[in-house]
Protein backbone atom coordinates (compact mmCIF):
# COMPACT_ATOMS: atom_id res chain seq x y z
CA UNK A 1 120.17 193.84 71.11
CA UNK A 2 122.31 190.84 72.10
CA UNK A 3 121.33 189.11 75.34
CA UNK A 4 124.72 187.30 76.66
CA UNK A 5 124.56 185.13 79.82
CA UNK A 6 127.00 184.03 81.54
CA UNK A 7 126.57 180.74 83.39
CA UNK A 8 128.45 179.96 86.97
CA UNK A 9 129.17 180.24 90.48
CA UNK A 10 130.88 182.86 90.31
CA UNK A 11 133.75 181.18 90.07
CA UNK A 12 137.40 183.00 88.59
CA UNK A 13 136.77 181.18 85.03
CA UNK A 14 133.11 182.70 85.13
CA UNK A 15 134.57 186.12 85.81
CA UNK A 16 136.88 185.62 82.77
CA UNK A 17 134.05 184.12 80.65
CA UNK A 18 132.19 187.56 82.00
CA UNK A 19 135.42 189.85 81.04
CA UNK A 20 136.08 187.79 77.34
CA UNK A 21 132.65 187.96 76.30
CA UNK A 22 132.21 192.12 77.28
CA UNK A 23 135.45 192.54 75.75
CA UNK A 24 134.28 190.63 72.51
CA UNK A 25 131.04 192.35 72.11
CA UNK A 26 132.38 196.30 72.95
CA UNK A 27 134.67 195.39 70.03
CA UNK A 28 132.41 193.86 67.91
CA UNK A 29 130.26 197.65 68.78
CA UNK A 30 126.96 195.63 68.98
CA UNK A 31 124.32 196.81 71.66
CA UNK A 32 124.69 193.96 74.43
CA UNK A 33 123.02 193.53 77.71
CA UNK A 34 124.94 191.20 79.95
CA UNK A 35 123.94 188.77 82.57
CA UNK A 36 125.83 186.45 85.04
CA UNK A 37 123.25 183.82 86.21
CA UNK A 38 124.71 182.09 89.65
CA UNK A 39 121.24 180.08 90.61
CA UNK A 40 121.85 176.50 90.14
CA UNK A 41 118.31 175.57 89.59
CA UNK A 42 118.22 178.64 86.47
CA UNK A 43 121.39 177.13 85.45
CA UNK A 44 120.48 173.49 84.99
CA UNK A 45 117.21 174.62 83.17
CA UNK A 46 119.99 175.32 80.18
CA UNK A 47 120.71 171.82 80.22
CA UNK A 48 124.99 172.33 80.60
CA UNK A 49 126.65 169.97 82.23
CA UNK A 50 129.55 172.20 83.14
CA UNK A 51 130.18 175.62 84.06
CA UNK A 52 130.93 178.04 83.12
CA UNK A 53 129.08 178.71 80.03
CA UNK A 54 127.91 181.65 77.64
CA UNK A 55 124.43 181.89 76.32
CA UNK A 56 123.49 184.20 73.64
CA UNK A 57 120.07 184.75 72.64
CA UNK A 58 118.91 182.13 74.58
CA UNK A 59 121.06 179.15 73.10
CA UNK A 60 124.40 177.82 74.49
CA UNK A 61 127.53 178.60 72.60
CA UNK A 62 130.20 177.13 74.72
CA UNK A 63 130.28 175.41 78.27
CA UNK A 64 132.88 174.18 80.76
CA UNK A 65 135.53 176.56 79.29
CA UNK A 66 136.66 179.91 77.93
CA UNK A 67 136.97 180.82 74.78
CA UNK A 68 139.18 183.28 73.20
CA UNK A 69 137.79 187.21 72.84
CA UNK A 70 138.58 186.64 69.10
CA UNK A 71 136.46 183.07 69.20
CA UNK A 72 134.15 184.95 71.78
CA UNK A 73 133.63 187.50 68.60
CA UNK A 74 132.92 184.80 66.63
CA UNK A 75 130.20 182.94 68.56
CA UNK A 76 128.19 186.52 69.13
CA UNK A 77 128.42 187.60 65.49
């Protein structure tokens, strides 16, 4: 099972970061379990300097932006 984090304040580009990455892993029909992570203090222990940023499996694929669902795909995979 995937673990996919999303990292942010909740902010409208983490909500699309949310919505890109679910999208990317129903399609990609892998068993996911997804978390948004809003604590600042459990969001600096990843070390990104910007937000908002997907984690999967524990390591940082992208930060400060969104990707596309097919790059999204890509980055899971």
């Amino acid at each position: 099972m995937k673990r996919i984090q999303i990292l942010g304040t909740g902010c409208a580009k983490c909500q699309k970061l949310a919505a890109v990455a679910d999208e990317a892993a129903q399609a990609l029909g892998v068993p996911y379990e997804l978390q948004k992570i809003t604590d600042l203090k459990h969001i600096m222990s990843f070390r990104v300097m910007s937000t908002p940023a997907l984690v999967v499996d524990g390591v940082v694929k992208v930060s400060g932006r969104v990707p596309t669902v097919d790059e999204a795909k890509q980055l899971l995979g």
